[in-house]
C-alpha atoms as a PDB file:
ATOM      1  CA  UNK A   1      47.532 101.028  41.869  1.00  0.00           C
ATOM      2  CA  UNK A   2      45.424  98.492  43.053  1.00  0.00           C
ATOM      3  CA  UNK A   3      46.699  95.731  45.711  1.00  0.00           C
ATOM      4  CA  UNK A   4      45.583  91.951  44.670  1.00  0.00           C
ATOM      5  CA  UNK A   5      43.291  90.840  46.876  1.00  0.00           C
ATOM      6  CA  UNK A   6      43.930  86.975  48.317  1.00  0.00           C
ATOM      7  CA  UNK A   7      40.635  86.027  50.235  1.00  0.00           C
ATOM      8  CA  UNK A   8      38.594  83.226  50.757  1.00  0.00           C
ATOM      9  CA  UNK A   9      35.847  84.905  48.728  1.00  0.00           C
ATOM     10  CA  UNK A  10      37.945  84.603  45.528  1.00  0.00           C
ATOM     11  CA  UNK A  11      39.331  81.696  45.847  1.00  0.00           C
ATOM     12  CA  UNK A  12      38.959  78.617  43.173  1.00  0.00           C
ATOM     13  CA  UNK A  13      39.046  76.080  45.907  1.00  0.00           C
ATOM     14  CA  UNK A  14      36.686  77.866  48.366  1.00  0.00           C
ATOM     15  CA  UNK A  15      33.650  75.191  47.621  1.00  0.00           C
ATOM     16  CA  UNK A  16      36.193  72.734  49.036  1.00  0.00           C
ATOM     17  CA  UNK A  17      38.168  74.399  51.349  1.00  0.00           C
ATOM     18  CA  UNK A  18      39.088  73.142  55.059  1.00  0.00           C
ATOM     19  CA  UNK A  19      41.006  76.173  55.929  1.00  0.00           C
ATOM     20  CA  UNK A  20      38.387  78.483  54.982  1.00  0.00           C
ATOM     21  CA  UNK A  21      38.727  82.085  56.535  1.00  0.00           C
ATOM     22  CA  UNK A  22      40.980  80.604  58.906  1.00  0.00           C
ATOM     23  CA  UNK A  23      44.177  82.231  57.831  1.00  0.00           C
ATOM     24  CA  UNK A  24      43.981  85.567  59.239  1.00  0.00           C
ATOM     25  CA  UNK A  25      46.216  88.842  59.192  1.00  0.00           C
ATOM     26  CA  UNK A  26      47.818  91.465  56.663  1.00  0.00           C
ATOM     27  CA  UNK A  27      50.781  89.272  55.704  1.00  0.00           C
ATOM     28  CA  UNK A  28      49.722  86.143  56.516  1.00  0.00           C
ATOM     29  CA  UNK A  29      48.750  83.835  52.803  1.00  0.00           C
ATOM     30  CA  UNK A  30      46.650  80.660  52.071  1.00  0.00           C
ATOM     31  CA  UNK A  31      49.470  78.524  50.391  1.00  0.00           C
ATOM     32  CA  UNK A  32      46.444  76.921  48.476  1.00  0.00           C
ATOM     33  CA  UNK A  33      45.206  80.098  47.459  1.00  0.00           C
ATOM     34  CA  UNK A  34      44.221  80.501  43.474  1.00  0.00           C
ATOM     35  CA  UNK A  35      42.537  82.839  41.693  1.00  0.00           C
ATOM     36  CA  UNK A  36      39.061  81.824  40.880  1.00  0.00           C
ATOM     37  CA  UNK A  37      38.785  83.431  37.163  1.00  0.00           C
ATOM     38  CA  UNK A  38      35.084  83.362  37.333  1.00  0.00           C
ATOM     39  CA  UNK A  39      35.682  86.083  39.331  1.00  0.00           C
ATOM     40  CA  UNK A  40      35.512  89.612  38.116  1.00  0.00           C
ATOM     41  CA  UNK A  41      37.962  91.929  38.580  1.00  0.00           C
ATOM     42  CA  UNK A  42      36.775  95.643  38.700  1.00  0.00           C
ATOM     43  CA  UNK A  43      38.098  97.599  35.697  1.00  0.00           C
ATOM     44  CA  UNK A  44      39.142 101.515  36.211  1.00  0.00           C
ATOM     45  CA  UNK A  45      36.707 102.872  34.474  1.00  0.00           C
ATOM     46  CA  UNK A  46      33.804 100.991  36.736  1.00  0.00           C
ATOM     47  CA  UNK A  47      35.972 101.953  39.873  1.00  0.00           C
ATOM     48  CA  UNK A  48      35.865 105.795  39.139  1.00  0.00           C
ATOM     49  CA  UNK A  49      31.996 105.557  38.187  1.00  0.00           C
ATOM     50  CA  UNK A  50      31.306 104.153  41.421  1.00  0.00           C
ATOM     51  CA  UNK A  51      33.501 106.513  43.127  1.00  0.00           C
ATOM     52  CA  UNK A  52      31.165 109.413  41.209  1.00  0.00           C
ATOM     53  CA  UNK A  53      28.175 107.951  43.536  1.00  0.00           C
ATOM     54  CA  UNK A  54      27.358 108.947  46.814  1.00  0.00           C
END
């Protein structure tokens, strides 16, 4: 199963942001972090195709 992913990169406010990239370790979270929906998520299918590369 695939772990959500909360980084600057995909975040709605990133254009904006003051605390950009400066929150830093595995449990530490942006509490102004959202979800850009813009933003793609990979589907399954395109992960396993990928994975078929190489």
């Amino acid at each position: 199963m695939a772990e959500k992913v909360e980084i600057c990169v995909v975040c709605a406010w990133r254009a904006t942001c003051q605390k950009k990239f400066s929150v830093s370790g595995k449990d530490m979270r942006c509490p102004d972090f959202v979800k850009d929906v813009t933003v793609k998520d990979k589907t399954e299918k395109e992960e396993k195709k990928e994975e078929g590369k190489g």
